[in-house]
N, C-alpha and C. Protein backbone atom coordinates (compact mmCIF):
# COMPACT_ATOMS: atom_id res chain seq x y z
N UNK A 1 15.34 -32.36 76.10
CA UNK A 1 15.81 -31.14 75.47
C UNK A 1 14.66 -30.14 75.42
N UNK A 2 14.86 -29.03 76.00
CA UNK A 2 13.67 -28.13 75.55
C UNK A 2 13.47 -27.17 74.28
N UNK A 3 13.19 -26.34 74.51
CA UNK A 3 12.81 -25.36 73.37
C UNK A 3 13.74 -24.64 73.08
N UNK A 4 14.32 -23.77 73.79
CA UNK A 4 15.46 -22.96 73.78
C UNK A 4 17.01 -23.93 73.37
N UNK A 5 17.26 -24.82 73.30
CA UNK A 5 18.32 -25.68 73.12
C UNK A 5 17.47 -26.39 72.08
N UNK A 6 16.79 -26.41 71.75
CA UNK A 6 16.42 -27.06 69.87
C UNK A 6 16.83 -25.83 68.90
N UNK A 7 15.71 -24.45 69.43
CA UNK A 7 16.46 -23.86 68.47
C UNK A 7 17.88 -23.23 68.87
N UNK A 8 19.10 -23.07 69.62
CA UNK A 8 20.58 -23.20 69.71
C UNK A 8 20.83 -24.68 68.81
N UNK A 9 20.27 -25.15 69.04
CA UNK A 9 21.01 -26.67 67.88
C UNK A 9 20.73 -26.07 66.45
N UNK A 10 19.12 -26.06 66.28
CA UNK A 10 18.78 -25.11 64.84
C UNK A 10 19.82 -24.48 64.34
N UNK A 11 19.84 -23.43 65.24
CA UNK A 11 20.93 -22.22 64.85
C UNK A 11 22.33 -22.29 64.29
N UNK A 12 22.64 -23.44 65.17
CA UNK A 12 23.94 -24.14 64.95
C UNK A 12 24.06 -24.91 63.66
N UNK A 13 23.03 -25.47 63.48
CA UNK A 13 23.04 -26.08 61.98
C UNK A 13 23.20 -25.30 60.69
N UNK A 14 22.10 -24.45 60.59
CA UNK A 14 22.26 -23.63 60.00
C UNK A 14 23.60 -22.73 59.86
N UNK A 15 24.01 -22.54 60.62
CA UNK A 15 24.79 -21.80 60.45
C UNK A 15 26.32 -22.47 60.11
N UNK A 16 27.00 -23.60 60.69
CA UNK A 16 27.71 -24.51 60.03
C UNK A 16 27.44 -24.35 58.66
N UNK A 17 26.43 -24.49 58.22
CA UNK A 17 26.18 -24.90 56.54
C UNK A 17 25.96 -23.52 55.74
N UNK A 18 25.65 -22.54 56.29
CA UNK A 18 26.33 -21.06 55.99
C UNK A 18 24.51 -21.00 55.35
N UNK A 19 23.75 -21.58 55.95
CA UNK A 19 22.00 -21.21 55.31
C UNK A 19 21.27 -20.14 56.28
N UNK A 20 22.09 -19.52 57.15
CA UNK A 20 21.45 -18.48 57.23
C UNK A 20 20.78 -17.24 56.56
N UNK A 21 21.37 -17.13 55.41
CA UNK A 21 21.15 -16.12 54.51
C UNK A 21 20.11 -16.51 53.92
N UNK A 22 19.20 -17.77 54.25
CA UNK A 22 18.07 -18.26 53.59
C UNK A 22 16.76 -18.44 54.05
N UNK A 23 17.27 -17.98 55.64
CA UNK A 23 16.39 -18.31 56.64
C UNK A 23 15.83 -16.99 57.12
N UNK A 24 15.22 -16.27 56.02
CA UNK A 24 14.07 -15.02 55.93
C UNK A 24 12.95 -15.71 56.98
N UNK A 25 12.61 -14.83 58.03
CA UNK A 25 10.84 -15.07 58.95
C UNK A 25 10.54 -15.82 57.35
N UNK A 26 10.25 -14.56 56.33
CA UNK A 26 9.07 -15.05 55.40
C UNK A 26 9.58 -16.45 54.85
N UNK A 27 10.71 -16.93 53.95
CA UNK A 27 10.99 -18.12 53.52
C UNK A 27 10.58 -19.08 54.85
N UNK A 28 11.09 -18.77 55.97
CA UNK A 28 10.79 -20.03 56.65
C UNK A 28 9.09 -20.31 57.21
N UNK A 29 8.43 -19.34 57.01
CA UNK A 29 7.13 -19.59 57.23
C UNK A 29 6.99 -20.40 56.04
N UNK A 30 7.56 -20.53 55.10
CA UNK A 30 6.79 -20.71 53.69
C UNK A 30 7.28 -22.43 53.70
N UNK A 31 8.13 -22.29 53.96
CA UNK A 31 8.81 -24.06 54.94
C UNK A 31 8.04 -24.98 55.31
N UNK A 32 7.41 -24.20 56.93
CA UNK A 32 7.15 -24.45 57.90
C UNK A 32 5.62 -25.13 57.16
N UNK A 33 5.07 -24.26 56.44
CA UNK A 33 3.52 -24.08 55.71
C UNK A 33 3.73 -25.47 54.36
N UNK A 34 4.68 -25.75 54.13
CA UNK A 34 5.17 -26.59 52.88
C UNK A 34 5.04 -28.14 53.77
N UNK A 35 5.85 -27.77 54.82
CA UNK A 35 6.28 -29.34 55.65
C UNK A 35 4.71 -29.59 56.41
N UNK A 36 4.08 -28.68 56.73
CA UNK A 36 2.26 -29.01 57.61
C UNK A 36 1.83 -29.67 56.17
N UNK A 37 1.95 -29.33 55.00
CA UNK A 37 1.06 -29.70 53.88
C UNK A 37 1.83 -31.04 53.85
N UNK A 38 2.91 -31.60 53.39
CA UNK A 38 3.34 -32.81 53.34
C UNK A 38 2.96 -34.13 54.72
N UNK A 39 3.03 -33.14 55.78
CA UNK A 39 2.34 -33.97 57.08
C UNK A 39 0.62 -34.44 56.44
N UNK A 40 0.25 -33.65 56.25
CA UNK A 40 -1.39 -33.27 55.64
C UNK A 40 -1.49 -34.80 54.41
N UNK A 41 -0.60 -34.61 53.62
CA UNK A 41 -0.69 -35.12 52.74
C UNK A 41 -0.75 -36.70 53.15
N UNK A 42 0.20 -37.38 54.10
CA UNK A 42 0.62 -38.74 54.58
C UNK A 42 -1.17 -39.23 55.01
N UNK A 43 -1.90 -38.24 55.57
CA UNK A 43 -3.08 -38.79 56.31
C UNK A 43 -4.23 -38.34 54.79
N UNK A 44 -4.20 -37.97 54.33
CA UNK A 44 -4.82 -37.20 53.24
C UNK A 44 -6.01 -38.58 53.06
N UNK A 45 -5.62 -39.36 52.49
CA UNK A 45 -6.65 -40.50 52.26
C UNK A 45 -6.98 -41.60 53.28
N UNK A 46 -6.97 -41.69 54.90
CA UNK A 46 -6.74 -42.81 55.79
C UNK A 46 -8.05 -42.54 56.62
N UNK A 47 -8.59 -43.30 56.28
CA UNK A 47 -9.79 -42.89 57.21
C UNK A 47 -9.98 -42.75 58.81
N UNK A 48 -10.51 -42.09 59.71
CA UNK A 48 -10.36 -41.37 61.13
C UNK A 48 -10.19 -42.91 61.42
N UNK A 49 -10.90 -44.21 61.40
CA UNK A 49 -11.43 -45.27 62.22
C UNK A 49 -9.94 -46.29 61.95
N UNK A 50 -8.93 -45.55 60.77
CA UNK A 50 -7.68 -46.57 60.03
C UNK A 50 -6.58 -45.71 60.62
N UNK A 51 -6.67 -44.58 61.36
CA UNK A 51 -5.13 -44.29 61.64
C UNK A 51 -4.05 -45.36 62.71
N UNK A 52 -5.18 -45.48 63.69
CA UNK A 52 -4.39 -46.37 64.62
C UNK A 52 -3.67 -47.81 64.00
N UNK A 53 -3.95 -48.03 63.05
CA UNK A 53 -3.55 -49.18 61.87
C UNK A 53 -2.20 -48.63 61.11
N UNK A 54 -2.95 -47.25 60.52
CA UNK A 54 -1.97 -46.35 59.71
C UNK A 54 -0.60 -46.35 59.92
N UNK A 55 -0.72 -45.96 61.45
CA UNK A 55 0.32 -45.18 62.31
C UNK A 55 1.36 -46.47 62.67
N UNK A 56 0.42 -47.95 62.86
CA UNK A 56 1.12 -49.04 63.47
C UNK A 56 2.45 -49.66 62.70
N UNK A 57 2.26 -49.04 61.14
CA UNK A 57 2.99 -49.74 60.09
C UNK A 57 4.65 -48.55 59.99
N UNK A 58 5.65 -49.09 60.64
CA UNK A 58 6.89 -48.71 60.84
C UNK A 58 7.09 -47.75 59.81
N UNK A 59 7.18 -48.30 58.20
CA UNK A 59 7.25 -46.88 57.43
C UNK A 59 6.59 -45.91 57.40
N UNK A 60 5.11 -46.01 57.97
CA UNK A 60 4.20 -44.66 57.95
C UNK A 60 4.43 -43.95 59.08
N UNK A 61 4.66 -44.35 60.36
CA UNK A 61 4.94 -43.98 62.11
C UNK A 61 6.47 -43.13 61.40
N UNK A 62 7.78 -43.70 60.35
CA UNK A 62 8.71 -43.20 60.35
C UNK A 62 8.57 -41.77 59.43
N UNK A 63 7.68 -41.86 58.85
CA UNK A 63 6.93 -41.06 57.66
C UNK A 63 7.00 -39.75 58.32
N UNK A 64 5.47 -40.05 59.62
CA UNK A 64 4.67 -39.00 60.19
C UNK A 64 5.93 -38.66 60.83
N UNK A 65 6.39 -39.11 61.85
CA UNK A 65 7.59 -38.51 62.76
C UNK A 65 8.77 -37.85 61.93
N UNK A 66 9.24 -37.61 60.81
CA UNK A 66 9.70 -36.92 60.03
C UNK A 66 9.34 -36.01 59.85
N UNK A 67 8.14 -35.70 59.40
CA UNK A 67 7.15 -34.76 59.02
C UNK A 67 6.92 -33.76 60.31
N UNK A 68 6.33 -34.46 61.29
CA UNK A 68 6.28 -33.68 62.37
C UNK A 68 7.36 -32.87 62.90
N UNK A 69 8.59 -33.75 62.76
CA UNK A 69 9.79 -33.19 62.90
C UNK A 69 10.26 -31.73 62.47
N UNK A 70 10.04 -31.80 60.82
CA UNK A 70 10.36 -30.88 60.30
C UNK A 70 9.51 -29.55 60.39
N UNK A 71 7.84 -30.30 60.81
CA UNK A 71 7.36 -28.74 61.32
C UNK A 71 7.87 -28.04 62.63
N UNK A 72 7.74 -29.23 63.53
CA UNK A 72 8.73 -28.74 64.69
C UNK A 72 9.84 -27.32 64.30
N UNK A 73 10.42 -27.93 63.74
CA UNK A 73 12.29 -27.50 63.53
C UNK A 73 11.66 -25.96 62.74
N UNK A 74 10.92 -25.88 61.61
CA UNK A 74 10.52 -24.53 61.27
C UNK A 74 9.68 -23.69 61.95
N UNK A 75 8.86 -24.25 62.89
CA UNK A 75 8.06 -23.60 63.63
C UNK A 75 9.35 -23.05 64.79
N UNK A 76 10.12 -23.61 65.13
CA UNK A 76 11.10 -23.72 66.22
C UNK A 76 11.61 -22.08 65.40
N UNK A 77 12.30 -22.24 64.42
CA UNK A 77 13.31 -20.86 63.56
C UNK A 77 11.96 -19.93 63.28
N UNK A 78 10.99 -20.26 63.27
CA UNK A 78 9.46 -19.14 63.22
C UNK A 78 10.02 -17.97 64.15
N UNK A 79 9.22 -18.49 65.23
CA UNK A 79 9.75 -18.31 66.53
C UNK A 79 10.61 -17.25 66.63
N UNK A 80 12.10 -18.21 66.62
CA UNK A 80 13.30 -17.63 66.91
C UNK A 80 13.54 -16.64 66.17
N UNK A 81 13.47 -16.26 64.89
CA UNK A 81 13.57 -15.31 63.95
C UNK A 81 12.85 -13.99 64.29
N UNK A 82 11.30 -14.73 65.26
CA UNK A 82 10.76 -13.36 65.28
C UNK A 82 11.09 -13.10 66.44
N UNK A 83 11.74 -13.50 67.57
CA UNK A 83 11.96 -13.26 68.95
C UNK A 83 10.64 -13.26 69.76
N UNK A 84 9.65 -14.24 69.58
CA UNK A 84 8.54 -14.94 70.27
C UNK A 84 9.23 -16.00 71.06
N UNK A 85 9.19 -15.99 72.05
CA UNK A 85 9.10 -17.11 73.67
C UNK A 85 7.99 -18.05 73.40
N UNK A 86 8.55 -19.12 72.54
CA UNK A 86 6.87 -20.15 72.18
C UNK A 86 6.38 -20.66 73.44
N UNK A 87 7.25 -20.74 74.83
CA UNK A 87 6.42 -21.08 76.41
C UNK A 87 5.94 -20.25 76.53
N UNK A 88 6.19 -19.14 76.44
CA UNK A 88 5.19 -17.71 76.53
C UNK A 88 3.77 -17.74 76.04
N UNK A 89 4.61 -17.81 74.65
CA UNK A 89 3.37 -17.43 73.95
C UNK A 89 2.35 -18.56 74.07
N UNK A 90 2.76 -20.07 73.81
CA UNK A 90 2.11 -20.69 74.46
C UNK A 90 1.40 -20.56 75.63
N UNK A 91 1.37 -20.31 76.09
CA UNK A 91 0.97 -20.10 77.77
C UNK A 91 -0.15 -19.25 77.84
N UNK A 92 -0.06 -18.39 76.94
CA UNK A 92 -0.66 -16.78 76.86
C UNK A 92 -1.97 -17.44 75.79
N UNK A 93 -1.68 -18.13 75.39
CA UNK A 93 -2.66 -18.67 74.03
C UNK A 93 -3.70 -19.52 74.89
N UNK A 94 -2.70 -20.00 75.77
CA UNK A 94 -3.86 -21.41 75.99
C UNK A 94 -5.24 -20.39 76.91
N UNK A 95 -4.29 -19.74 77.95
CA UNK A 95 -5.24 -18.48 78.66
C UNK A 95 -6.31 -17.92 78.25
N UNK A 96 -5.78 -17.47 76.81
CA UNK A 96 -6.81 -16.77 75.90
C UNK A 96 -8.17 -18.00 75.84
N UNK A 97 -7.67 -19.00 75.31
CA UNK A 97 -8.70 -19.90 74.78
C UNK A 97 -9.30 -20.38 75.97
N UNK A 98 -8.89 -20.74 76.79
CA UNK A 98 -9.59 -20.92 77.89
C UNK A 98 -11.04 -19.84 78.82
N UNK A 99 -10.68 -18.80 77.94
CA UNK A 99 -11.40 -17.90 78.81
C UNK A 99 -12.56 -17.77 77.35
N UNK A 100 -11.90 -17.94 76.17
CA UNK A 100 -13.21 -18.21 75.05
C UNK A 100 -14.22 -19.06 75.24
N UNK A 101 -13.32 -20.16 75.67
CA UNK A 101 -14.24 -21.43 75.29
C UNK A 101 -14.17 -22.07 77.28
N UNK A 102 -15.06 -21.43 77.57
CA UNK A 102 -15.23 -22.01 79.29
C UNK A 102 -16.04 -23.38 79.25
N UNK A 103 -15.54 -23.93 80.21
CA UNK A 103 -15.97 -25.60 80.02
C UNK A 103 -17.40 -25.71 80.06
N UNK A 104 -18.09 -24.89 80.95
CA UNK A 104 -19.70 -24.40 81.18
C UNK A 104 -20.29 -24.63 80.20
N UNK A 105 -19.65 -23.96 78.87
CA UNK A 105 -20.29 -23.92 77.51
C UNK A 105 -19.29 -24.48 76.75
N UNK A 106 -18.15 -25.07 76.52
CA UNK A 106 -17.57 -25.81 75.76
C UNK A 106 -17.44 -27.00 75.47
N UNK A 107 -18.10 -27.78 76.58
CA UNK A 107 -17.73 -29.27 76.78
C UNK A 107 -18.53 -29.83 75.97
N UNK A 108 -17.84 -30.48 75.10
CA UNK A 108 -18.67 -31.97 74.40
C UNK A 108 -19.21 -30.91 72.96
N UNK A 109 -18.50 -29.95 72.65
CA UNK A 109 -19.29 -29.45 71.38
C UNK A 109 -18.11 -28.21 70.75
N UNK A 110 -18.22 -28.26 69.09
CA UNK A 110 -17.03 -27.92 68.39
C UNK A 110 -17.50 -26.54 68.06
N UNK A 111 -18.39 -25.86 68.73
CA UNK A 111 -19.07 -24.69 68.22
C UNK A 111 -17.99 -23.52 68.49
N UNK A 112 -17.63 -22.26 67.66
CA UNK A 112 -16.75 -21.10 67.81
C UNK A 112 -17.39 -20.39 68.79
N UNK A 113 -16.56 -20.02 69.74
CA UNK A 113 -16.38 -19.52 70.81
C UNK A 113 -17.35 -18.03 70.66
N UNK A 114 -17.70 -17.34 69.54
CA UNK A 114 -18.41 -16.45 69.38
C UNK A 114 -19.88 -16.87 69.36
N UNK A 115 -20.11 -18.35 69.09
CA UNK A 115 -21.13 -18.92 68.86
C UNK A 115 -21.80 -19.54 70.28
N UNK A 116 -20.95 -19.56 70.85
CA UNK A 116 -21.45 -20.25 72.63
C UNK A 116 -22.29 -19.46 73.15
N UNK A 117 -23.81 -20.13 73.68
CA UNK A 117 -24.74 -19.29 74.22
C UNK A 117 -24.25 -18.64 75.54
């Protein structure tokens, strides 16, 4: 399924259940920003060297994939609400960063792209 047919399903949901009238850009950023913090929250205490453990245990893997889900699905109505092409814009982003952070001077180090000698 791609992008454009998640959010037509989105749309469709919403709108069956008559929650369009709820689905403000701004409310759903505020969603979208609510469901990253609850993702945030599942790893909040697991240490970098314990996720692969974390992740192995069926209720936490069902946890995170929920979570992710639901940023998905608001990031998806983000998007759509504002009439952004997320392959686009994607695409256009990665370009950008790529030309910030050139491998010459990026590789193997977390330094901001303003900061690269």
């Amino acid at each position: 399924m791609g992008i454009h047919q998640m959010q037509s399903d989105l749309r469709a949901f919403a709108r069956e259940r008559d929650w369009e009238q709820f689905h403000s850009v701004k409310n759903l950023v505020m969603a979208l920003s609510g469901e990253a913090g609850e993702l945030s929250a599942l790893l909040q205490w697991v240490e970098p060297g314990q996720i692969g453990a974390w992740i192995a245990r069926p209720a936490n893997r069902e946890a995170a994939s929920d979570e992710i889900a639901d940023v998905l699905a608001y990031l998806l109505q983000v998007a759509d609400g504002l009439d952004i092409d997320l392959e686009e814009a994607f695409t256009a982003k990665l370009a950008k960063n790529a030309a910030k952070y050139p491998v010459e001077k990026s590789r193997g180090v977390s330094t901001k792209y303003t900061e690269l000698g």
